[in-house]
N, C-alpha and C. Protein backbone atom coordinates (compact mmCIF):
# COMPACT_ATOMS: atom_id res chain seq x y z
N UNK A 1 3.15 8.83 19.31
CA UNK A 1 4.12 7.90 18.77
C UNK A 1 3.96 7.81 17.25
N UNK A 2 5.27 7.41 16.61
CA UNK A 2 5.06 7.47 15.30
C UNK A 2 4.12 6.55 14.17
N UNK A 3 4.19 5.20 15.32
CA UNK A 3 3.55 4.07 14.76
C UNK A 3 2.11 4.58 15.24
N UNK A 4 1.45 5.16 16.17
CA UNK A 4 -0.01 4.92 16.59
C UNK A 4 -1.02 5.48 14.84
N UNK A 5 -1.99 4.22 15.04
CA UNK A 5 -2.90 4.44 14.03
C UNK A 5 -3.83 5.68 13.74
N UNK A 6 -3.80 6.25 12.42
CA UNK A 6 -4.76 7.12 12.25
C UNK A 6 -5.38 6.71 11.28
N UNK A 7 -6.92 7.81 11.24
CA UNK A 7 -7.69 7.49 10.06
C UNK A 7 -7.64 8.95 9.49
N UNK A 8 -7.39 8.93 8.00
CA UNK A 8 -7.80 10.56 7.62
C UNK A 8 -8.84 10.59 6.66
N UNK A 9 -9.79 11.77 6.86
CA UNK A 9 -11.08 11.51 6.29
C UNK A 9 -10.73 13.04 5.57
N UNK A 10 -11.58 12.47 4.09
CA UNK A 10 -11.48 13.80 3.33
C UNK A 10 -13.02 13.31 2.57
N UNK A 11 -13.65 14.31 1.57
CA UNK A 11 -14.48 14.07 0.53
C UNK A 11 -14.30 14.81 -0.83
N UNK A 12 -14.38 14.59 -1.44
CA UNK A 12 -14.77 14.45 -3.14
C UNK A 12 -16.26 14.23 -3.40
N UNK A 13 -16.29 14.88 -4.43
CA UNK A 13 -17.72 14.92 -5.42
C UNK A 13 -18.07 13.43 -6.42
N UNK A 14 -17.07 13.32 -6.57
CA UNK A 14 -17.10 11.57 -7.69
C UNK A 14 -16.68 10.72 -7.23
N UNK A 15 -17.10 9.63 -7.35
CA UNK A 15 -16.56 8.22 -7.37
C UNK A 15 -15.08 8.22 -7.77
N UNK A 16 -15.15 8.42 -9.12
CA UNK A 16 -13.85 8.56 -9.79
C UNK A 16 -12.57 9.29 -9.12
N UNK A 17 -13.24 10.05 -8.49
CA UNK A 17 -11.70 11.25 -7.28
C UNK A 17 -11.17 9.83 -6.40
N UNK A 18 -12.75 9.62 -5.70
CA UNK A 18 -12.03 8.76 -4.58
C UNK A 18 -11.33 7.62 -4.81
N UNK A 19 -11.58 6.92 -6.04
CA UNK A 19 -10.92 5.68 -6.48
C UNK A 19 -8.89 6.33 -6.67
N UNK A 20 -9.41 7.29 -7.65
CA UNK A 20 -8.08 7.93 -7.44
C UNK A 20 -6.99 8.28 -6.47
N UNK A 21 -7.94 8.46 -5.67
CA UNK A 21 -6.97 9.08 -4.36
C UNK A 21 -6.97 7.43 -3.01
N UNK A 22 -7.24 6.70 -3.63
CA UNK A 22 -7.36 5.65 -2.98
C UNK A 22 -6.44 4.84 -3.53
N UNK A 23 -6.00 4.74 -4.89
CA UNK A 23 -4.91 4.15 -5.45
C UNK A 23 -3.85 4.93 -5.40
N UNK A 24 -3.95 6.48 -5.30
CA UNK A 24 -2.26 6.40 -4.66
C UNK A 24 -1.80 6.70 -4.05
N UNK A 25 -2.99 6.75 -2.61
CA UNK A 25 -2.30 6.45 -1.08
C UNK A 25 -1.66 5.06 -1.33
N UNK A 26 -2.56 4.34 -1.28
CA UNK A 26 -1.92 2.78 -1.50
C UNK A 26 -0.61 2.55 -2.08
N UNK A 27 -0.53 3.22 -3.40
CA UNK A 27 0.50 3.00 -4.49
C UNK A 27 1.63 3.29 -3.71
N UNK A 28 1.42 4.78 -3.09
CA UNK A 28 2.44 5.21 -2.67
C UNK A 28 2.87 4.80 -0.93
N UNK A 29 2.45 3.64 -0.71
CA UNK A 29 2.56 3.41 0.72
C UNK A 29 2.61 4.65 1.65
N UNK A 30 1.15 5.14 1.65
CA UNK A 30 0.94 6.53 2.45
C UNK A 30 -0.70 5.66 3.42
N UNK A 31 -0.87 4.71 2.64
CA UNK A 31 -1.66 4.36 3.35
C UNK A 31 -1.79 2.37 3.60
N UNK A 32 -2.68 1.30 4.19
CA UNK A 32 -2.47 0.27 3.55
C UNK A 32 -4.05 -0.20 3.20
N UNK A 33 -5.09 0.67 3.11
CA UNK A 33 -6.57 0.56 3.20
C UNK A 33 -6.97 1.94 3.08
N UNK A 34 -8.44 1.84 1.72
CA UNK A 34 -8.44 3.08 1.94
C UNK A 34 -10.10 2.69 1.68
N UNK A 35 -10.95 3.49 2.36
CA UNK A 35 -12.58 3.18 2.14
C UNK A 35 -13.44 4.33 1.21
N UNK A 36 -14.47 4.24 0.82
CA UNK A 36 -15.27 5.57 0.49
C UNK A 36 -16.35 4.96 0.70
N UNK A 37 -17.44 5.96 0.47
CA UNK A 37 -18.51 5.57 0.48
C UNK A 37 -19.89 6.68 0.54
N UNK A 38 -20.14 6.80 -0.25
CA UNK A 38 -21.72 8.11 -1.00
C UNK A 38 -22.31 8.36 0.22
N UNK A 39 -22.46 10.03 1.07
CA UNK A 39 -22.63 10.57 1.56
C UNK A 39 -23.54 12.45 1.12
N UNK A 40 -24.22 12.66 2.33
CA UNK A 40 -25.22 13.75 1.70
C UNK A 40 -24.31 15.11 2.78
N UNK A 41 -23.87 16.12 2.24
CA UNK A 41 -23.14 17.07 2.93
C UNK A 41 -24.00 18.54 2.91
N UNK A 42 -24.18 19.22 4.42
CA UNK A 42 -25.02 20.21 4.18
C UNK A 42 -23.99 21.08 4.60
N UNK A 43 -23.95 21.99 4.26
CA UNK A 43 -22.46 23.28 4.91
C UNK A 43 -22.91 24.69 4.41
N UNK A 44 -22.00 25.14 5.16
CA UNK A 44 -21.75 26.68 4.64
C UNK A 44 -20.56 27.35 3.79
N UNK A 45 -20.65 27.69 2.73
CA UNK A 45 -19.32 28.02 1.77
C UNK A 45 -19.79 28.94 1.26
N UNK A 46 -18.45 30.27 1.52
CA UNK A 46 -18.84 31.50 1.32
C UNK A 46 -19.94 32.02 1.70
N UNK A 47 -20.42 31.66 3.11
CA UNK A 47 -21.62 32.44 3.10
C UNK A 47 -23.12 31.72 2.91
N UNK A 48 -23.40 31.00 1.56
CA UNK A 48 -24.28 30.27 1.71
C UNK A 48 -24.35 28.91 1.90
N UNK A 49 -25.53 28.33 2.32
CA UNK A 49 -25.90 26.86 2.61
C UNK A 49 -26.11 26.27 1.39
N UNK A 50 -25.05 25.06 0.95
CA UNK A 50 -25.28 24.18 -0.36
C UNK A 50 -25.58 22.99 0.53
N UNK A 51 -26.28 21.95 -0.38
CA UNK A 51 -26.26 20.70 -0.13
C UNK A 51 -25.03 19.87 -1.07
N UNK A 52 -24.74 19.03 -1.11
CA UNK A 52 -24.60 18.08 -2.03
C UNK A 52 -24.58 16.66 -1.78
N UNK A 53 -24.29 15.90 -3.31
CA UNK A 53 -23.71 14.65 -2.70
C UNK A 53 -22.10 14.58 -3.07
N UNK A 54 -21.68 13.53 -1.94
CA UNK A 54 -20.06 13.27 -1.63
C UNK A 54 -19.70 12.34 -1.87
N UNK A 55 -18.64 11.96 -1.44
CA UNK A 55 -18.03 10.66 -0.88
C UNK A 55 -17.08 10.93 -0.26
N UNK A 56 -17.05 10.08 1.26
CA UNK A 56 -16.13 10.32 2.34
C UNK A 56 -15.23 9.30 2.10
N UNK A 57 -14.15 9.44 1.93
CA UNK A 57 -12.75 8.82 2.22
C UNK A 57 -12.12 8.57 3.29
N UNK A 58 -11.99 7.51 4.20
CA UNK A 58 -11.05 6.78 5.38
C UNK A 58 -10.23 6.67 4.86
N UNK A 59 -8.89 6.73 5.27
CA UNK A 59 -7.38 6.34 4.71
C UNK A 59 -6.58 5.82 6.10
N UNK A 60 -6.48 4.60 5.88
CA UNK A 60 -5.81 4.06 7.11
C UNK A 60 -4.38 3.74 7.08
N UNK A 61 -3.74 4.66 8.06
CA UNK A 61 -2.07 4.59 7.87
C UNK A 61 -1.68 4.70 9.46
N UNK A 62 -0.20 5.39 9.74
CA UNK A 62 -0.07 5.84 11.00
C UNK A 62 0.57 7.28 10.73
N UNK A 63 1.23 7.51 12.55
CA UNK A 63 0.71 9.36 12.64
C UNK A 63 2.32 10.01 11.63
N UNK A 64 2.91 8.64 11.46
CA UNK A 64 4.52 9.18 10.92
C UNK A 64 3.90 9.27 9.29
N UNK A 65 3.24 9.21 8.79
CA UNK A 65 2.37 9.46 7.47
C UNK A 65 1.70 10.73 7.26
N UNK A 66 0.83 11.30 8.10
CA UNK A 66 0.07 12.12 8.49
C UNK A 66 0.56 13.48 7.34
N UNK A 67 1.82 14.17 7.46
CA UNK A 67 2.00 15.11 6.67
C UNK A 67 2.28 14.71 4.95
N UNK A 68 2.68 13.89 4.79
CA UNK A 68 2.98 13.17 3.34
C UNK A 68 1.58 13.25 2.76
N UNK A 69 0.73 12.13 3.86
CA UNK A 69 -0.70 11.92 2.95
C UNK A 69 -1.38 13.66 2.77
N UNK A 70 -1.64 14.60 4.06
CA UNK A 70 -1.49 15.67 3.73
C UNK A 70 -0.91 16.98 2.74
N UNK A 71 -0.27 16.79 2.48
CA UNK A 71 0.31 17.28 1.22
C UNK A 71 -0.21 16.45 -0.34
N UNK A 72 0.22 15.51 -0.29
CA UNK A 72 -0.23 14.80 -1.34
C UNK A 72 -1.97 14.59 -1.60
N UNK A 73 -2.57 14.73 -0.57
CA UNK A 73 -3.87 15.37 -0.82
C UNK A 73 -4.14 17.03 -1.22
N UNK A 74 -3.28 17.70 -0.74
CA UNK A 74 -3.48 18.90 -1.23
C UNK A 74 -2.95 19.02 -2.50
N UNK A 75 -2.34 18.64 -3.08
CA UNK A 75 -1.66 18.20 -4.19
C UNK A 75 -2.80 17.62 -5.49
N UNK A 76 -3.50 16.76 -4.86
CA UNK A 76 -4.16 15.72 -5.98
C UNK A 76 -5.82 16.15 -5.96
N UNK A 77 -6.15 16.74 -5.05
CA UNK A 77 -7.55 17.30 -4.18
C UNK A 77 -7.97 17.59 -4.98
N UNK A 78 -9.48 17.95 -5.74
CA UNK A 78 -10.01 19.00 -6.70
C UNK A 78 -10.59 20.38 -5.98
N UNK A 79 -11.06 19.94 -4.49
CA UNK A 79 -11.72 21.15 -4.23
C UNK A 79 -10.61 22.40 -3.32
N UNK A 80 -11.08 23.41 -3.42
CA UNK A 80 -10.24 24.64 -3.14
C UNK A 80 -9.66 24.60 -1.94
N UNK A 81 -10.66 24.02 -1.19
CA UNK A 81 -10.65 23.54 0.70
C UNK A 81 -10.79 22.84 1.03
N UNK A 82 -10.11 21.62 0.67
CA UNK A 82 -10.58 20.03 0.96
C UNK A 82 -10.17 19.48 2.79
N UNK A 83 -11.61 18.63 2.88
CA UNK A 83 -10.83 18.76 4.19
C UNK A 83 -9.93 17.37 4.54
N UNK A 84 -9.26 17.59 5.61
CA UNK A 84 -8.10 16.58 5.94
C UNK A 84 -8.25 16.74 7.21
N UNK A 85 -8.60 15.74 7.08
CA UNK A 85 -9.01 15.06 9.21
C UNK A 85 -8.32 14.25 10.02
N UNK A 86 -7.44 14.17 11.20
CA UNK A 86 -6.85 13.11 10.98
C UNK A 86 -7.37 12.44 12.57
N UNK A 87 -7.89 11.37 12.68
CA UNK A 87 -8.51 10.75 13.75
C UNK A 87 -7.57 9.73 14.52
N UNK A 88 -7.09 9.82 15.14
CA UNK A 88 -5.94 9.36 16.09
C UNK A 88 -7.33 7.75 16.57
N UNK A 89 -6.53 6.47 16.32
CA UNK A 89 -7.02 5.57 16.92
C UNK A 89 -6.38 4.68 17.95
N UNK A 90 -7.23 4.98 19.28
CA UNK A 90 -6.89 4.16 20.87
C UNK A 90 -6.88 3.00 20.92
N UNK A 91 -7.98 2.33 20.55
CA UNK A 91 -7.80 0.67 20.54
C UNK A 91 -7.63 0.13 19.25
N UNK A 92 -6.93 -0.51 19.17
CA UNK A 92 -6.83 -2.08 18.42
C UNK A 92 -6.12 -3.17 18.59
N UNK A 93 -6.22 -4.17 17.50
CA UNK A 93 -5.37 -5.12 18.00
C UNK A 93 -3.95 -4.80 17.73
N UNK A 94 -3.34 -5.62 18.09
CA UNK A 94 -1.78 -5.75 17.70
C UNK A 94 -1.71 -6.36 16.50
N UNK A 95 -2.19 -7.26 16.10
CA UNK A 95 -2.25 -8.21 14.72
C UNK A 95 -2.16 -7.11 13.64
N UNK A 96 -3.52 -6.31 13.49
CA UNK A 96 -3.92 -5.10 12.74
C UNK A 96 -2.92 -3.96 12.89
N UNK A 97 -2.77 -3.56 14.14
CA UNK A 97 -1.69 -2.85 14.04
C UNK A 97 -0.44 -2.96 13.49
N UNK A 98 0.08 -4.11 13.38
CA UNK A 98 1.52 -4.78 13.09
C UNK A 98 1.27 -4.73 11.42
N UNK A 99 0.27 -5.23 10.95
CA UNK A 99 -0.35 -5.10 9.33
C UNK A 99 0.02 -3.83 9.17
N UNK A 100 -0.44 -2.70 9.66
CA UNK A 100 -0.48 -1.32 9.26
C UNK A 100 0.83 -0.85 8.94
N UNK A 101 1.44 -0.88 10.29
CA UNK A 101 2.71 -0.16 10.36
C UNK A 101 3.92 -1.49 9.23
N UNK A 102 3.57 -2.71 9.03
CA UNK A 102 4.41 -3.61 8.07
C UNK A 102 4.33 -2.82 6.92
N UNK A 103 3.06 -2.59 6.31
CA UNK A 103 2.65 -2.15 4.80
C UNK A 103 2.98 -0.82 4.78
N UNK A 104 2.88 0.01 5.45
CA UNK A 104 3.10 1.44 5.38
C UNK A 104 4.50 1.35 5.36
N UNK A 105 5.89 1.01 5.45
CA UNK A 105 6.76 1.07 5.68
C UNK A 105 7.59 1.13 4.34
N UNK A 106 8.41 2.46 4.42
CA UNK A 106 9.00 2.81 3.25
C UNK A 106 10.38 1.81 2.85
């Protein structure tokens, strides 16, 4: 359904990205909440194992958003392969839900 809640999770290297990309989901009613928060990432790119530090981004919208915020993350992203997650959410309230889908609404 178009209204059911998602979360999309991406990361950035700075503070400064995520503040960015947190003001204009918001700005742009792509989202109505957006979180971060300093994270340690171990992976494989190109081949070798980097560490770093991150910050993971929640962006809370619904699933009729999903390609907009997508694009517009690929759009605003710094890294080459940023990822874009999008986590479909089963429970909540109605209260919260009704918030979401009010504020997100073009």
């Amino acid at each position: 359904m178009e209204d059911d809640l998602i979360q999309v999770q991406t990361t950035v290297l700075t503070e400064k990205e995520a503040r960015t990309i947190a003001h204009v989901m918001n700005e742009e009613k792509l989202s109505v909440c957006v979180q971060f928060y300093p994270i340690v990432s171990i992976c494989t790119w190109k081949g070798k194992s980097e560490e770093s530090k991150e910050f993971m981004i929640i962006i809370k919208s619904t699933q009729n958003k999903f390609e907009k915020i997508k694009k517009r993350l690929e759009e605003i992203h710094s890294y080459e392969l940023p990822q874009i997650i999008s986590i479909k959410n089963d429970n909540y309230s109605k209260e919260y839900s009704d918030w979401i889908v009010r504020e997100t609404r073009e």
